[in-house]
Protein backbone atom coordinates (compact mmCIF):
# COMPACT_ATOMS: atom_id res chain seq x y z
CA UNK A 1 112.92 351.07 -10.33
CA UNK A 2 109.83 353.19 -11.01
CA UNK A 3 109.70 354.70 -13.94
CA UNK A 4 106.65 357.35 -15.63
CA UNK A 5 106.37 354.03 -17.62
CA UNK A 6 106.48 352.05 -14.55
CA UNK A 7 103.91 354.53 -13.54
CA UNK A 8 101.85 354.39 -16.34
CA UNK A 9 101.47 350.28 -16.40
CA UNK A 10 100.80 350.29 -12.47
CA UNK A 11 98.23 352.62 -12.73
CA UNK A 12 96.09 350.90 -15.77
CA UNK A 13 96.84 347.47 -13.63
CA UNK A 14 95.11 349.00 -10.35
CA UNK A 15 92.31 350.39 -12.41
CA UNK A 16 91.46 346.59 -14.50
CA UNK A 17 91.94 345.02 -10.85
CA UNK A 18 88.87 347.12 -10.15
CA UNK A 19 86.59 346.50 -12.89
CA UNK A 20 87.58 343.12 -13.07
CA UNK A 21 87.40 342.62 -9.71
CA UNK A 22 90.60 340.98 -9.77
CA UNK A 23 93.13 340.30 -6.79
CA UNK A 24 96.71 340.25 -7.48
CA UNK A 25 99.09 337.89 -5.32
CA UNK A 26 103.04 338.03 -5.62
CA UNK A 27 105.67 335.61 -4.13
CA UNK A 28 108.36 336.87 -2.52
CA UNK A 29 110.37 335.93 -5.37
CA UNK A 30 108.99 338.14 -7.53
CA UNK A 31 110.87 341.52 -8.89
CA UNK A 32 109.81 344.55 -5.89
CA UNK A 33 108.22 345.87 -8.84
CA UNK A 34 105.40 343.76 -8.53
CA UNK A 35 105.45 342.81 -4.79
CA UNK A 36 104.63 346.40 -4.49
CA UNK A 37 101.24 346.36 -6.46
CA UNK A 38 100.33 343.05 -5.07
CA UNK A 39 97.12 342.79 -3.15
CA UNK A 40 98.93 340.01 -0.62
CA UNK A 41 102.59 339.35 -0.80
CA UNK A 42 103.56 335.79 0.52
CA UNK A 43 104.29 331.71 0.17
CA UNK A 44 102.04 329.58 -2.22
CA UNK A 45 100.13 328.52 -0.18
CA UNK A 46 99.31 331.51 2.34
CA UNK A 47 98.65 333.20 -0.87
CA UNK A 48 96.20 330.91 -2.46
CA UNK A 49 94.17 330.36 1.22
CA UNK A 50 94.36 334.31 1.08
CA UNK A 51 92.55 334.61 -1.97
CA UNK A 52 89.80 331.97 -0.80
CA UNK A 53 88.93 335.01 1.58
CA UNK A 54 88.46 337.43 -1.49
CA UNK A 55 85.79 338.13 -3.27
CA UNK A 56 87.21 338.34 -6.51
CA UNK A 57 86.61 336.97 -9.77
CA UNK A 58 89.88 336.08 -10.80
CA UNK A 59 93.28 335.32 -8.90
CA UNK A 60 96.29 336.49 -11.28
CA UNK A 61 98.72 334.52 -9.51
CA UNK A 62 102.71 336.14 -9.71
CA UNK A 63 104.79 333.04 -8.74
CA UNK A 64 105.34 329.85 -10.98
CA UNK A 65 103.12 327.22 -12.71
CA UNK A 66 101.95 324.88 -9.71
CA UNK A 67 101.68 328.11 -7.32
CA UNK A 68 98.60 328.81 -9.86
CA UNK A 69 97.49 325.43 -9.87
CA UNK A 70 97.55 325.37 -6.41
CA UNK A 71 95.79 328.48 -6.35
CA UNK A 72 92.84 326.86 -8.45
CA UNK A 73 92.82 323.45 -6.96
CA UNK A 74 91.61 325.72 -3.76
CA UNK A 75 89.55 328.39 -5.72
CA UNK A 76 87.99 326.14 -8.18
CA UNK A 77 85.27 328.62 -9.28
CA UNK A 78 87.78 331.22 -9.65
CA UNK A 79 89.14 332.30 -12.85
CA UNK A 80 93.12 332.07 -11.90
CA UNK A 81 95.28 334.00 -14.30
CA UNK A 82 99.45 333.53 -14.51
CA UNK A 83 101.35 336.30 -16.27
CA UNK A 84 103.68 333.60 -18.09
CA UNK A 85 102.84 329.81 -18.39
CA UNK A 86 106.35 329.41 -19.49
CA UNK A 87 107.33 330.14 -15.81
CA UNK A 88 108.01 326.42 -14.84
CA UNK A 89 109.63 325.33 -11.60
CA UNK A 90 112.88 323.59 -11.46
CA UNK A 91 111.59 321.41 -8.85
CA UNK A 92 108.52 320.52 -9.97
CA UNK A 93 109.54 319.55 -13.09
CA UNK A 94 112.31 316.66 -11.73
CA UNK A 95 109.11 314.90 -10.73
CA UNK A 96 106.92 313.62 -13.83
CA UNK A 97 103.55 312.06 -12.97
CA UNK A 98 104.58 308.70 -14.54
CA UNK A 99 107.81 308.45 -13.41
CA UNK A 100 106.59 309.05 -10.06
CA UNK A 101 103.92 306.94 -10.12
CA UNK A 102 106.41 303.75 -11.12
CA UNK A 103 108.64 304.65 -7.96
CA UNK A 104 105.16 305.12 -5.88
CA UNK A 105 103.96 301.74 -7.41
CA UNK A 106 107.17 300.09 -5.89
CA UNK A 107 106.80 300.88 -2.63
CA UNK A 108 103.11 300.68 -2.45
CA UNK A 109 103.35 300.31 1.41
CA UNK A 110 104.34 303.79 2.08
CA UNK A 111 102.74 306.38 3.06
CA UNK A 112 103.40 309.44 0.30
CA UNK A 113 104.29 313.14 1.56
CA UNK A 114 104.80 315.35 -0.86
CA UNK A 115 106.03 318.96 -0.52
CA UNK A 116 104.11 321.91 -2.17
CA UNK A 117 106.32 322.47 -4.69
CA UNK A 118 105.08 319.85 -7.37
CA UNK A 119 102.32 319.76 -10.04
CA UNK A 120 98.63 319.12 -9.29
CA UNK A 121 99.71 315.58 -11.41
CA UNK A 122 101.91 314.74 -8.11
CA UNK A 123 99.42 315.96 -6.14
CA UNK A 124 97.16 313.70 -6.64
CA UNK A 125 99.45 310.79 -6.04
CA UNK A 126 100.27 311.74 -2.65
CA UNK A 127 98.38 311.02 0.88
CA UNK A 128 99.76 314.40 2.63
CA UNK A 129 101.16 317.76 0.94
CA UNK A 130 103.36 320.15 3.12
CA UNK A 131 105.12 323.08 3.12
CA UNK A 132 108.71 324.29 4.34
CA UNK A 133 106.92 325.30 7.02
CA UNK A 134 104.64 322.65 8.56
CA UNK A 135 106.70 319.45 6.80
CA UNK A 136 108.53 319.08 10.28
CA UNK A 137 105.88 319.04 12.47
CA UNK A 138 103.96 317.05 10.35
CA UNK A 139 106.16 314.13 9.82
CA UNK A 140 106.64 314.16 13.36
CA UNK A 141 103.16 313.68 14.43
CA UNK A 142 103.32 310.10 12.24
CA UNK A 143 104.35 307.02 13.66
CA UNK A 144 108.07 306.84 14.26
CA UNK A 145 108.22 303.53 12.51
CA UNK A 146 105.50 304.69 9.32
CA UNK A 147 106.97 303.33 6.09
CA UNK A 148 107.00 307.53 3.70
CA UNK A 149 108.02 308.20 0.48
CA UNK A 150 108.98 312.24 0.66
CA UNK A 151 108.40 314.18 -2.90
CA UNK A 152 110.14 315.70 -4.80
CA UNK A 153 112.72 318.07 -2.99
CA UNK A 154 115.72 315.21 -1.63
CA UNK A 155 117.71 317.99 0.17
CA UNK A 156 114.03 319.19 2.28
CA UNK A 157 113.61 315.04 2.52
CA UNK A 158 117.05 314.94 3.72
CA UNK A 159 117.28 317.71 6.23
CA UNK A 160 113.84 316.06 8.15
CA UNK A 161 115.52 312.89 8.25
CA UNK A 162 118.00 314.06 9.87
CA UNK A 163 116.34 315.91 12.78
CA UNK A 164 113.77 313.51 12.93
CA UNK A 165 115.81 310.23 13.08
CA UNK A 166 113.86 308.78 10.39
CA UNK A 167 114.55 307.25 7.33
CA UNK A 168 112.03 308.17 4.30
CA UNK A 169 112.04 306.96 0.85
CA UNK A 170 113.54 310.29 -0.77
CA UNK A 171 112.56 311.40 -4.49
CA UNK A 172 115.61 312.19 -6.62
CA UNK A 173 114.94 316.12 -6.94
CA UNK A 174 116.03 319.57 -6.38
CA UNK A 175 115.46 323.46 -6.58
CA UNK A 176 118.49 324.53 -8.88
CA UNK A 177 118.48 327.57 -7.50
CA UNK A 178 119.14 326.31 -3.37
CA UNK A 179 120.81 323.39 -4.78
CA UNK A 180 123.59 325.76 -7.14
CA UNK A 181 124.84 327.40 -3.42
CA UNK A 182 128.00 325.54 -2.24
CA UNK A 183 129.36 325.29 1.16
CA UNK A 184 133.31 327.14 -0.45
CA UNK A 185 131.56 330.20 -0.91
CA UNK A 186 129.74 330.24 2.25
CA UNK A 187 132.58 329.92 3.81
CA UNK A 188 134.51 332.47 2.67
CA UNK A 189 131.61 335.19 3.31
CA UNK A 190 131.39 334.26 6.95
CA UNK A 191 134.96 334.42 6.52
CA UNK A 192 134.67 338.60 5.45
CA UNK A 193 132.07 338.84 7.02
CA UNK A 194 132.37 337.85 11.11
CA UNK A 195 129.58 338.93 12.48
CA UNK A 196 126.64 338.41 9.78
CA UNK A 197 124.31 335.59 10.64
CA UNK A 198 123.63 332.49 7.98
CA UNK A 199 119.96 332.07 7.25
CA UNK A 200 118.99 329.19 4.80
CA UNK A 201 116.40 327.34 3.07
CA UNK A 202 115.93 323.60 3.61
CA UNK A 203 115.87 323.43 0.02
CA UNK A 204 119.91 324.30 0.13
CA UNK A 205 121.80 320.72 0.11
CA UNK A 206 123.58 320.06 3.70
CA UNK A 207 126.78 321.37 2.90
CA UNK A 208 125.39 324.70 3.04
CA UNK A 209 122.22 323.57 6.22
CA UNK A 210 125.46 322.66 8.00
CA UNK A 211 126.51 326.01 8.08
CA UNK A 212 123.72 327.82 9.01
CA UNK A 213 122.52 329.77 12.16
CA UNK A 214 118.66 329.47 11.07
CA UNK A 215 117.11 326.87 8.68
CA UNK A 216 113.26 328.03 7.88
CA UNK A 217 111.01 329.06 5.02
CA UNK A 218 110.78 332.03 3.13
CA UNK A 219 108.23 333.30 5.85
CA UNK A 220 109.96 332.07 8.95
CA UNK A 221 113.60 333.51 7.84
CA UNK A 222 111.21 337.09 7.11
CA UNK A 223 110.75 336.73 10.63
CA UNK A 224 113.37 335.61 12.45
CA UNK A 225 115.12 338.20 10.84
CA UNK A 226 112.50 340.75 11.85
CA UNK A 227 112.68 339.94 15.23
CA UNK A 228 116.72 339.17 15.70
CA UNK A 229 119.09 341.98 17.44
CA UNK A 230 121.92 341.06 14.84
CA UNK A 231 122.41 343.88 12.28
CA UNK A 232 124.46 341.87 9.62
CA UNK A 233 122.50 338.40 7.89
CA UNK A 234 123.90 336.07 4.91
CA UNK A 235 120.76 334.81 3.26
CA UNK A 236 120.59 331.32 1.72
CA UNK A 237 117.73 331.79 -0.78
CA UNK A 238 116.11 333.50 -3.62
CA UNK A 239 117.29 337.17 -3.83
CA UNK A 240 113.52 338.24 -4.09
CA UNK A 241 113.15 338.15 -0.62
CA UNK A 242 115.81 340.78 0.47
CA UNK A 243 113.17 343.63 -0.92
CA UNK A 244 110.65 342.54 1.90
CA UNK A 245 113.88 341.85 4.27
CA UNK A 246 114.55 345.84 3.66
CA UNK A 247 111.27 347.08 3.63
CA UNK A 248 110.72 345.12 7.42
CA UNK A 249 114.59 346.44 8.42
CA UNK A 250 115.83 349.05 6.55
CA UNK A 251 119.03 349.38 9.37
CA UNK A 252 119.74 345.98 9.09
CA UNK A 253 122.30 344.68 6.66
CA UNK A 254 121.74 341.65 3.63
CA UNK A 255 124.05 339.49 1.71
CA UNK A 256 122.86 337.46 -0.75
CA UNK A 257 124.46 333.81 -1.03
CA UNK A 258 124.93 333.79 -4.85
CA UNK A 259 125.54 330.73 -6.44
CA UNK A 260 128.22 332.61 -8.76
CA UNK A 261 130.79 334.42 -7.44
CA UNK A 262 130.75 337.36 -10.21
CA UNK A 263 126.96 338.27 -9.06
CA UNK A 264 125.79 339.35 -5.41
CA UNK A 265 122.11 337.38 -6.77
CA UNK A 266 120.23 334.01 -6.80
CA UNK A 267 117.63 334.72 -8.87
CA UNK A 268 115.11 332.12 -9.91
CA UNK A 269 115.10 332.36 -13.93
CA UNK A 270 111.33 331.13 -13.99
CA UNK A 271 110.24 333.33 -10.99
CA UNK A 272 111.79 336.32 -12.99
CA UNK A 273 109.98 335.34 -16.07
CA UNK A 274 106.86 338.15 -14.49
CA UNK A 275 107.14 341.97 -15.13
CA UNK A 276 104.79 344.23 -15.27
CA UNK A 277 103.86 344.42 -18.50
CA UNK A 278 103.19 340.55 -18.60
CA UNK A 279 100.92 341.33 -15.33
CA UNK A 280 99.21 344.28 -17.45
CA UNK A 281 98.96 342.33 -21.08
CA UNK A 282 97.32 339.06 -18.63
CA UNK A 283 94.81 341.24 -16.88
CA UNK A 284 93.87 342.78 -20.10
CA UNK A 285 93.52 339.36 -22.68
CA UNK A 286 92.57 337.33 -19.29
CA UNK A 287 95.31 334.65 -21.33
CA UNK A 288 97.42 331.98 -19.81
CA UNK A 289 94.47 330.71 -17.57
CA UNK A 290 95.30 327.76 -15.37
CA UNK A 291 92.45 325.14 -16.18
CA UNK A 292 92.42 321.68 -14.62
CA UNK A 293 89.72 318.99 -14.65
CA UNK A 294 87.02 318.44 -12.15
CA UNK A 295 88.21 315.25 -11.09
CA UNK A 296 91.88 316.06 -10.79
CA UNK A 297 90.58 319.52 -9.03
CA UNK A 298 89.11 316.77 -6.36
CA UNK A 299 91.50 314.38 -5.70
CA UNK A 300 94.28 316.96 -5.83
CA UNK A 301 92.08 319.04 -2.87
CA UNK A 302 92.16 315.77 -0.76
CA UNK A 303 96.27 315.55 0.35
CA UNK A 304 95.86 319.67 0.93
CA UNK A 305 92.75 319.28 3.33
CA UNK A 306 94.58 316.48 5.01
CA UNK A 307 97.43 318.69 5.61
CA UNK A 308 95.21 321.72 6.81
CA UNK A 309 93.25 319.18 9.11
CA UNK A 310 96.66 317.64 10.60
CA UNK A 311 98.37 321.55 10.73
CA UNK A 312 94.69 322.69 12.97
CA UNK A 313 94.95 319.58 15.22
CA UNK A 314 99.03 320.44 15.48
CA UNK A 315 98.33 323.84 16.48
CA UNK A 316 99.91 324.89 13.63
CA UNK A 317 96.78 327.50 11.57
CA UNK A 318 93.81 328.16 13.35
């Protein structure tokens, strides 16, 4: 809602972007508040690769923790600014370095493909990262018969074994937030509501994948949506993206999945941890900078590039 204090904030914000030469990036989780004064609205990782194209001197990152580590393990002579280092990830934080390093130790034979959403810690114990959006294509350019341990997110691990045939060694953890929606519920709103379309997150368990017309990322729901004749779509994820849903199809209808039936929301308590005024106070103090060591910096890089390399010889990025 925009406010004269709104107003006020936004316009001090624009003006220390400026003379700090600062770039601003929002997830589409964020409140619209701040997707609106973001210099590049997207996933992690589009949003970290778009601020390797920048100029700027420091990346004030509007997600969660490992979206700014993420951020700085590919700007590493960037400043990188978060507006709350309390605003954790539920899915990064099932998967502790030495826990996962035990489990890793175990199977040393496999080969170790972790999913975006973890710390740098993880990271750096892994031989391929992926996104939501690549993991598919990637697992299936391996070896049908490649021994993989998939990290952290069970229900993404799950849903690739599945279409894929495989069988991967599956880390015990999940987004509380996809994880939370149950299959009753969904049920009932295709049930009142006939002719809406089901689009989901492969983070949702597969109760809820079982159900759905589309399964895809944040940015490949944003446009199958955008380029689907239905009028009417159930949406499986984090309410943050129905602001950018509107704003691409303002005569098309949402309904958000909620994981309790007395809200119409699924909003991600850490994502919604960032207003403005946190954006404003971080700009100004340049606090809650993400700072990681050379040497994790470097072997952290290594399971990204190999994903990059493997997503250009896919087809995948350019």
């Amino acid at each position: 809602m925009k406010t004269e204090k709104n107003s006020d904030i936004i316009n001090e914000i624009n003006r220390l972007k400026k003379e700090k030469n600062a770039v601003l990036l929002a997830h589409y989780y964020q409140i619209a508040e701040i997707q609106d004064i973001a210099d590049f609205v997207g996933d992690s990782l589009n949003l970290s690769q778009a601020a390797q194209q920048t100029d700027a001197d420091i990346i004030l990152f509007c997600g969660v923790h490992f979206m700014g580590e993420t951020a700085k393990i590919l700007n590493p002579k960037k400043k990188v600014l978060i507006p709350d280092m309390q605003a954790g990830c539920s899915l990064a934080d099932s998967c502790k370095y030495d826990d996962f390093k035990q489990f890793k130790d175990k199977h040393n034979d496999h080969l170790v493909i972790s999913y975006i959403n973890c710390s740098a810690q993880i990271k750096t114990l892994s031989d391929i990262i992926c996104t939501s959006g690549n993991a598919l294509q990637l697992v299936n350019s391996l070896p049908i018969d490649k021994k993989i341990i998939f990290a952290p997110d069970k229900n993404l691990g799950g849903y690739l074994n599945r279409i894929t045939g495989r069988n991967m060694l599956l880390w015990d953890g999940v987004c509380e937030v996809h994880q939370l929606l149950n299959a009753e519920h969904i049920i009932q709103l295709k049930i009142q509501n006939k002719d809406a379309v089901l689009v989901a997150h492969p983070e949702c368990n597969n109760s809820v994948l079982e159900l759905a017309d589309f399964i895809g990322s944040t940015q490949a729901m944003i446009k199958f949506i955008k380029q689907s004749e239905e009028r009417k779509f159930l949406v499986a994820t984090e309410s943050g993206i129905i602001h950018q849903l509107k704003k691409d199809n303002p005569d098309k209808e949402f309904i958000v999945v909620a994981s309790d039936e007395s809200c119409a929301c699924n909003d991600c308590r850490y994502m919604k941890m960032n207003t403005l005024e946190k954006v404003l106070h971080s700009l100004q103090s340049e606090e809650y900078e993400i700072k990681l060591s050379e040497d994790l910096i470097k072997k952290a890089q290594q399971p990204i590039i190999r994903m990059l390399d493997m997503s250009k010889s896919l087809g995948l990025i350019k």
